[in-house]
C-alpha atoms as a PDB file:
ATOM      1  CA  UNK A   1      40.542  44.889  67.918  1.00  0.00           C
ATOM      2  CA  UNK A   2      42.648  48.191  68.385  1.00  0.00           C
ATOM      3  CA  UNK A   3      45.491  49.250  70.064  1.00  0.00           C
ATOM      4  CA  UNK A   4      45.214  49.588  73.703  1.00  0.00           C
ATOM      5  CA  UNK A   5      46.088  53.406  73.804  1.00  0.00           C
ATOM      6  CA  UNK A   6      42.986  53.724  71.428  1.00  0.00           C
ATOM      7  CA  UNK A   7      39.749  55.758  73.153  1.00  0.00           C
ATOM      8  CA  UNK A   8      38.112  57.557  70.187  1.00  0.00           C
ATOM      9  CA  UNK A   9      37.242  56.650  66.973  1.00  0.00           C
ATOM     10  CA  UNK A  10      36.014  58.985  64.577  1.00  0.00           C
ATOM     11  CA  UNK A  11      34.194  57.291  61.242  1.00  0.00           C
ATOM     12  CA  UNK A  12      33.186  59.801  57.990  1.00  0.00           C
ATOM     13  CA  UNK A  13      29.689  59.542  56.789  1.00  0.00           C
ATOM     14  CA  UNK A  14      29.055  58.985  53.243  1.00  0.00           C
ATOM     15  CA  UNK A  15      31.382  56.792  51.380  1.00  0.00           C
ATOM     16  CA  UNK A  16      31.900  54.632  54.791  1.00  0.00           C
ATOM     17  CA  UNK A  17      28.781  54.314  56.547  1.00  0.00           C
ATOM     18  CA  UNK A  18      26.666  55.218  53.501  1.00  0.00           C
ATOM     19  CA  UNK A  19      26.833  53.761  50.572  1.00  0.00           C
ATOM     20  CA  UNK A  20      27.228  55.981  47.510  1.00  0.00           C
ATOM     21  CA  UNK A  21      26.308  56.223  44.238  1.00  0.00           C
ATOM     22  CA  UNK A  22      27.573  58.844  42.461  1.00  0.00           C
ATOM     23  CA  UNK A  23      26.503  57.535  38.649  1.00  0.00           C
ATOM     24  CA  UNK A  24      23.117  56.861  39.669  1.00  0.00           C
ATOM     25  CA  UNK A  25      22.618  60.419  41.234  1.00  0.00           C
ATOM     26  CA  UNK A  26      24.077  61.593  38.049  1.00  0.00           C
ATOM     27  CA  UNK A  27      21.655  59.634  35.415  1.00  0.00           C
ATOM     28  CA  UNK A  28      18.505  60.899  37.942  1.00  0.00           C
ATOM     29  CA  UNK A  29      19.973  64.715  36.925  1.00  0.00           C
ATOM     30  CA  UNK A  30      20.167  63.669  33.216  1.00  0.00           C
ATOM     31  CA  UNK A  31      16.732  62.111  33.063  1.00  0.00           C
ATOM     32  CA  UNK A  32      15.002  65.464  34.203  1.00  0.00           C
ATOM     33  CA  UNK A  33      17.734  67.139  31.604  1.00  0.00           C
ATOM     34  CA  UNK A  34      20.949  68.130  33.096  1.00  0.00           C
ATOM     35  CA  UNK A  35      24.027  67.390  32.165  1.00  0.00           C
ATOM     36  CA  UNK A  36      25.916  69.074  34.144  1.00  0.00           C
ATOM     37  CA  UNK A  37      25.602  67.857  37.937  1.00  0.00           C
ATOM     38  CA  UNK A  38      28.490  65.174  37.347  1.00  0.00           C
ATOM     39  CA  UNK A  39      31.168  68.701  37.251  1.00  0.00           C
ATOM     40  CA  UNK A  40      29.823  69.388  40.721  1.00  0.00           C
ATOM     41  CA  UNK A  41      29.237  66.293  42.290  1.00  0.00           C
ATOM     42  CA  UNK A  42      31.991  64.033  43.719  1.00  0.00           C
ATOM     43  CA  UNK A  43      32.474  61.223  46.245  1.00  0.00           C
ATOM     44  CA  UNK A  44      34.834  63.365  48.729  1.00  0.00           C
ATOM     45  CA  UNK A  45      34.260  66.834  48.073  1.00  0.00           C
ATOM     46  CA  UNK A  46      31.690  68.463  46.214  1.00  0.00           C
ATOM     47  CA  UNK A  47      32.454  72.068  43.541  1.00  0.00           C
ATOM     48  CA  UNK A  48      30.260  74.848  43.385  1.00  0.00           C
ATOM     49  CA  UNK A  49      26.794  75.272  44.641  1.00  0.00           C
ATOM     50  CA  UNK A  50      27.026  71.730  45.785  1.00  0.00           C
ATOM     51  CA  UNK A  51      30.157  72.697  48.364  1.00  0.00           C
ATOM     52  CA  UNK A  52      28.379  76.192  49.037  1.00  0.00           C
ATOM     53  CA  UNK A  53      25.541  73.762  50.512  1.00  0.00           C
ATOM     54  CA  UNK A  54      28.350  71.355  52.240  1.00  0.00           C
ATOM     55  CA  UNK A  55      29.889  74.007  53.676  1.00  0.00           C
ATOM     56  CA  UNK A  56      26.040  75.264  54.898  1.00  0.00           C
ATOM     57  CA  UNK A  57      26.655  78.702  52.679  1.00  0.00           C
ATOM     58  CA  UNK A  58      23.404  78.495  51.663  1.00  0.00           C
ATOM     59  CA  UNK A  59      20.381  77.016  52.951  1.00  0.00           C
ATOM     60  CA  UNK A  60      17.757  74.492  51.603  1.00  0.00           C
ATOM     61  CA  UNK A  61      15.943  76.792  49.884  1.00  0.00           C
ATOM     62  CA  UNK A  62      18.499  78.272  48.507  1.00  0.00           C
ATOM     63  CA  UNK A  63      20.279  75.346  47.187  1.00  0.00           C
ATOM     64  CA  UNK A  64      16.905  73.873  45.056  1.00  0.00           C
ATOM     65  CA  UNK A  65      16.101  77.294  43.992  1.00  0.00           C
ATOM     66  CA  UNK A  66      19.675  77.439  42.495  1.00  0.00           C
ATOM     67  CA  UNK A  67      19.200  74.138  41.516  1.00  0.00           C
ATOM     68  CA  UNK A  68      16.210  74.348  39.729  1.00  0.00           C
ATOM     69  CA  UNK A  69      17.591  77.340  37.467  1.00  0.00           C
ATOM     70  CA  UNK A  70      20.345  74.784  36.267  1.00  0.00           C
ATOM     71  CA  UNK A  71      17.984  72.238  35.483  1.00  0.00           C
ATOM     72  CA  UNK A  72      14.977  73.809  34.489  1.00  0.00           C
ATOM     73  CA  UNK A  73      12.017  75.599  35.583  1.00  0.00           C
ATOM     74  CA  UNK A  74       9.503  72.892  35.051  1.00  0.00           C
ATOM     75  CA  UNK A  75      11.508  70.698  37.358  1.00  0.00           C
ATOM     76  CA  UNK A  76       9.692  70.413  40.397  1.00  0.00           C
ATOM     77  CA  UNK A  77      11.332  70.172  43.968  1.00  0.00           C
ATOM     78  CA  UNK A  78      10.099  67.263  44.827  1.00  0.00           C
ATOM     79  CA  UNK A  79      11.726  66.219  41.822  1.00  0.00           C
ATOM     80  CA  UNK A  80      14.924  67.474  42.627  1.00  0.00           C
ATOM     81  CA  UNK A  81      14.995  66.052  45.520  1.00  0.00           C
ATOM     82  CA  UNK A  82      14.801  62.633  44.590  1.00  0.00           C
ATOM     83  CA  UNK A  83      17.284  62.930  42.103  1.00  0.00           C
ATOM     84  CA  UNK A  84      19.706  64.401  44.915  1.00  0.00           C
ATOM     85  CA  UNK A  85      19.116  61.627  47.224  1.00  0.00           C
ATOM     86  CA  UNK A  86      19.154  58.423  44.117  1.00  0.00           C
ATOM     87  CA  UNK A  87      23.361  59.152  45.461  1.00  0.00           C
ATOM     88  CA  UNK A  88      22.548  57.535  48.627  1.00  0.00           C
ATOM     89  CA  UNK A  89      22.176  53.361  48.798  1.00  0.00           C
ATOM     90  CA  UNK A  90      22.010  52.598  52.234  1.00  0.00           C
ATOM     91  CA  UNK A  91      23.293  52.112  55.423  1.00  0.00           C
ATOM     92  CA  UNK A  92      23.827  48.449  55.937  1.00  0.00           C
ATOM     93  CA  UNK A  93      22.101  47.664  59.785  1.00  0.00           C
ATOM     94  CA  UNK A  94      25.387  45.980  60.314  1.00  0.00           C
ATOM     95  CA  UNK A  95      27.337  48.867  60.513  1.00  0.00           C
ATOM     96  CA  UNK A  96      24.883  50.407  62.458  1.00  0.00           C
ATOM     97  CA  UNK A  97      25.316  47.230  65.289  1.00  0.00           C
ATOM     98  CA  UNK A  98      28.985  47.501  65.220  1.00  0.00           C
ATOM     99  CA  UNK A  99      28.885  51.438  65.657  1.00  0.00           C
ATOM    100  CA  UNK A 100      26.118  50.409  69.114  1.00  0.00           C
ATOM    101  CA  UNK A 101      28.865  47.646  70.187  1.00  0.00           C
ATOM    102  CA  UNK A 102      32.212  49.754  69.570  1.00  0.00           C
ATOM    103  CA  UNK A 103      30.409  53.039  71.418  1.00  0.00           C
ATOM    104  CA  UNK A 104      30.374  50.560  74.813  1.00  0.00           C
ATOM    105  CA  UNK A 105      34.051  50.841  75.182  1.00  0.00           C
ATOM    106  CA  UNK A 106      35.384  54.167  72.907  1.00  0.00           C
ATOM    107  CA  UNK A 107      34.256  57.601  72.321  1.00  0.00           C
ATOM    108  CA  UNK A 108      32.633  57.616  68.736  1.00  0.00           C
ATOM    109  CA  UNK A 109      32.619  60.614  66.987  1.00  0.00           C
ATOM    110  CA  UNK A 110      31.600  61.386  63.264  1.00  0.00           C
ATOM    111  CA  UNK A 111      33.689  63.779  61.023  1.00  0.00           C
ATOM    112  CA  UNK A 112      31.548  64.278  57.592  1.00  0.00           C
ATOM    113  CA  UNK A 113      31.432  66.608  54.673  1.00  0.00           C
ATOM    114  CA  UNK A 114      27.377  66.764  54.317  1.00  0.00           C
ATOM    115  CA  UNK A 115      24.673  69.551  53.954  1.00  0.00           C
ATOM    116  CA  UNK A 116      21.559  70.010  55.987  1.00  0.00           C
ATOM    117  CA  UNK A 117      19.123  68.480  53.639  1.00  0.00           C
ATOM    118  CA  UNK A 118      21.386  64.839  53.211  1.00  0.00           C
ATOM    119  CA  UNK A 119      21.993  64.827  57.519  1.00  0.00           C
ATOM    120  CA  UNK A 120      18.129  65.630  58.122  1.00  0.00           C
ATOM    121  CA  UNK A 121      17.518  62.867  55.399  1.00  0.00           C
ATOM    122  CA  UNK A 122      19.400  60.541  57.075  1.00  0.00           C
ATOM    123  CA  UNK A 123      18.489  60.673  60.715  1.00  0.00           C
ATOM    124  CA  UNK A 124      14.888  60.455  59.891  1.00  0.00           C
ATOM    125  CA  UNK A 125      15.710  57.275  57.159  1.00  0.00           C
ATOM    126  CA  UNK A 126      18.156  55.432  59.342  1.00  0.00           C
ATOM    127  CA  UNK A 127      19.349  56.753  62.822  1.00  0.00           C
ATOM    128  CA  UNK A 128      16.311  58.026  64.291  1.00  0.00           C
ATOM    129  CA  UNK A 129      14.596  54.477  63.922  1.00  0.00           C
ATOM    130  CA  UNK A 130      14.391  51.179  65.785  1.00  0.00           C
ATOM    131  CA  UNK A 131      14.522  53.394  68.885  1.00  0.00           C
ATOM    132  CA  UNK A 132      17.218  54.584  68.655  1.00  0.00           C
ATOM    133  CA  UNK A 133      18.507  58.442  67.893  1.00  0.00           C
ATOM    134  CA  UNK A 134      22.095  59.902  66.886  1.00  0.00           C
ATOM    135  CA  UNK A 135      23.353  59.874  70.137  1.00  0.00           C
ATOM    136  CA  UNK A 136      22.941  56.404  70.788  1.00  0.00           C
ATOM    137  CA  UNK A 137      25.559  56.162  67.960  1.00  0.00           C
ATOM    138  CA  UNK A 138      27.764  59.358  68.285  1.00  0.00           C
ATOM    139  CA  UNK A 139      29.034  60.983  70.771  1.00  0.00           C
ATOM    140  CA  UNK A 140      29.248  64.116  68.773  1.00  0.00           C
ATOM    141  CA  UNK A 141      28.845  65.048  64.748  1.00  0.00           C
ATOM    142  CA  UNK A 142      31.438  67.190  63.880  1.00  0.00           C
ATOM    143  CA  UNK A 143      29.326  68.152  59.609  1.00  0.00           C
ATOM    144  CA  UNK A 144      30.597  70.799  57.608  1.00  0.00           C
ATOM    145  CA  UNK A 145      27.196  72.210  56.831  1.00  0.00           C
ATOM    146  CA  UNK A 146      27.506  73.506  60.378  1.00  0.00           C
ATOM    147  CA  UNK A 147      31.065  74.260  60.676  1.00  0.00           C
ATOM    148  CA  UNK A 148      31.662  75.879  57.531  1.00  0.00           C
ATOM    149  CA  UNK A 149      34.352  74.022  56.082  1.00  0.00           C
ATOM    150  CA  UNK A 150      35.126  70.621  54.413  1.00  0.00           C
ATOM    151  CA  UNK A 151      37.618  68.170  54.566  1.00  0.00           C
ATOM    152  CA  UNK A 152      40.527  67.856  54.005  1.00  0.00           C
ATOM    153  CA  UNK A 153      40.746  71.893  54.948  1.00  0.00           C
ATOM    154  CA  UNK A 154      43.216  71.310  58.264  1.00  0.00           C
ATOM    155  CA  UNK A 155      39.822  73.893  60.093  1.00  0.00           C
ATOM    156  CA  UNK A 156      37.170  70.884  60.504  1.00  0.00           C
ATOM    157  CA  UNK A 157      40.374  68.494  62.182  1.00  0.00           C
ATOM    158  CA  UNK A 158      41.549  71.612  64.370  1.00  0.00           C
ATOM    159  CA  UNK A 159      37.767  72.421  65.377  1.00  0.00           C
ATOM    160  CA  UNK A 160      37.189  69.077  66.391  1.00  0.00           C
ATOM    161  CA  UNK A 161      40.026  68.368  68.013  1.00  0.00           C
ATOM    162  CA  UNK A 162      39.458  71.030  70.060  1.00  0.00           C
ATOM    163  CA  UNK A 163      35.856  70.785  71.000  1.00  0.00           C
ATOM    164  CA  UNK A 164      35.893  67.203  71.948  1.00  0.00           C
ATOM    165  CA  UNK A 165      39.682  67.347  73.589  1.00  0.00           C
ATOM    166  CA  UNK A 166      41.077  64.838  71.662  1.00  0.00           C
ATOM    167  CA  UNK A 167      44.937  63.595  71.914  1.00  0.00           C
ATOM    168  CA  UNK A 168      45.596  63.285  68.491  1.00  0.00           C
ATOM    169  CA  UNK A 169      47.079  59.516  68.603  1.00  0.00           C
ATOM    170  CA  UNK A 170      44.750  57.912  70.883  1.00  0.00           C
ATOM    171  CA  UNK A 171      41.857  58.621  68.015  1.00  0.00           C
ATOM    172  CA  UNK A 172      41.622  56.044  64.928  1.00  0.00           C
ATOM    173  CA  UNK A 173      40.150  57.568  61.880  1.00  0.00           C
ATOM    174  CA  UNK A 174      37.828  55.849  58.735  1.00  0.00           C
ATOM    175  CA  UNK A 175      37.857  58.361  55.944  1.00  0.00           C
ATOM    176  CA  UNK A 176      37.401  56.557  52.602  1.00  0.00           C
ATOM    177  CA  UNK A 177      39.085  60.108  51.167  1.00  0.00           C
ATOM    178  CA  UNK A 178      42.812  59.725  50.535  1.00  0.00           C
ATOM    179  CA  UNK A 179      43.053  63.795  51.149  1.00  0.00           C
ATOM    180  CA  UNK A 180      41.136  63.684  54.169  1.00  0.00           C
ATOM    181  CA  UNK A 181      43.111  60.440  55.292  1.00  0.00           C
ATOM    182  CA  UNK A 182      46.581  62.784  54.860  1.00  0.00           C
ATOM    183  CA  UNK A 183      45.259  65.196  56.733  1.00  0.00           C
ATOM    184  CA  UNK A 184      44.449  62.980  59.605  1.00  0.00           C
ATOM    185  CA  UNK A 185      47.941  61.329  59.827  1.00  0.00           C
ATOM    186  CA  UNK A 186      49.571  64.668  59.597  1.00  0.00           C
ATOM    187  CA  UNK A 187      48.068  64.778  63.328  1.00  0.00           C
ATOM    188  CA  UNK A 188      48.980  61.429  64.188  1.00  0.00           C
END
C-alpha cells in the first residue's frame, strides 16, 4: 500500500477520522440563541475562545463559563454541551479496523488540533470501547490542548518530530487541512 521506506503514519483527528459537521453545530448554537459561534468555529482551526480551548488556554470550566456569557445565562451546561458536540458525526468502525490492521506493520501516531472536553468525549464514545483503548490504535497523540499550539504553527510538527524521533520522509501524513498539509511537506 505505501512506499517501502514508509514506517510511520501520522492521521489528524477530526475532519479525517471524525466526521464533522460544522452547520449542524452551528444551528444547535442558534436554536439556544446565538448567532455568533459560526465566527469562531471552523473545520481546521478554530478563532477566539474556541482556539484558547484548542490550544488548552483555558480549561473546561472555563470554556462553558465563557461560553455561557455569549449565549445566555439561562443556557444550561448540559445544554451547551450538546450543542458543542452536534459538530461531531461519527467515527465510521471501518476506519477504526484499518487504523488496528495498519498499526501491525507502522508506527501510528495522531497529530490533532482538539481541546480536552472533544478528546475525553471521544475516547469514552469510540476508542475506549469494544475492548479496546487509545493505545491499541496510537502509538502516541500528539493534541494541541496539551501542547499549546495548533496546526499549521511549524511548533506542534517540530514537537512531534522530536518526541517520537521521526525521519521526516519515512512518515506519511492525512491532514484534511490544506495549511496543515503545507506544513507537513515543507518537512518532507
Amino acid at each position: 500500500m505505501l512506499n517501502s521506506h514508509i514506517t510511520t503514519i501520522i492521521f489528524d483527528f477530526g475532519g479525517v477520522l471524525l466526521n464533522l459537521d460544522k452547520q449542524k453545530c452551528i444551528e444547535a448554537f442558534q436554536q439556544l440563541g446565538c448567532d455568533t459561534i459560526g465566527e469562531l468555529i471552523d473545520n481546521y482551526k478554530q478563532k477566539g475562545l474556541f482556539l484558547m480551548f484548542e490550544e488548552g488556554k483555558i480549561s473546561n470550566d472555563e470554556f462553558f463559563a465563557e461560553l455561557k456569557k455569549m449565549v445566555g445565562p439561562n443556557i444550561t451546561n448540559t445544554q451547551l454541551m450538546n450543542a458543542y458536540i452536534s459538530f461531531l458525526t461519527g467515527l465510521p468502525q471501518k476506519k477504526l479496523d484499518l487504523i488496528l490492521e495498519l498499526h501491525k506493520k507502522y508506527k501510528i501516531l495522531m497529530l490533532s488540533n482538539i481541546n480536552q472536553f472533544i478528546f475525553e468525549y471521544c475516547l469514552k464514545k469510540y476508542f475506549d470501547v469494544n475492548g479496546h483503548t487509545l493505545s491499541d490504535y496510537f502509538d502516541k497523540t500528539y493534541l494541541s490542548y496539551q501542547l499549546g499550539v495548533c496546526k499549521p504553527d511549524r511548533k506542534i510538527y517540530d514537537m512531534m518530530l522530536a518526541d517520537s524521533h521521526l525521519i521526516p520522509d519515512q512518515c506519511f501524513y492525512i491532514d484534511d487541512g490544506a495549511a496543515n498539509i503545507e506544513m507537513a511537506i515543507q518537512y518532507g
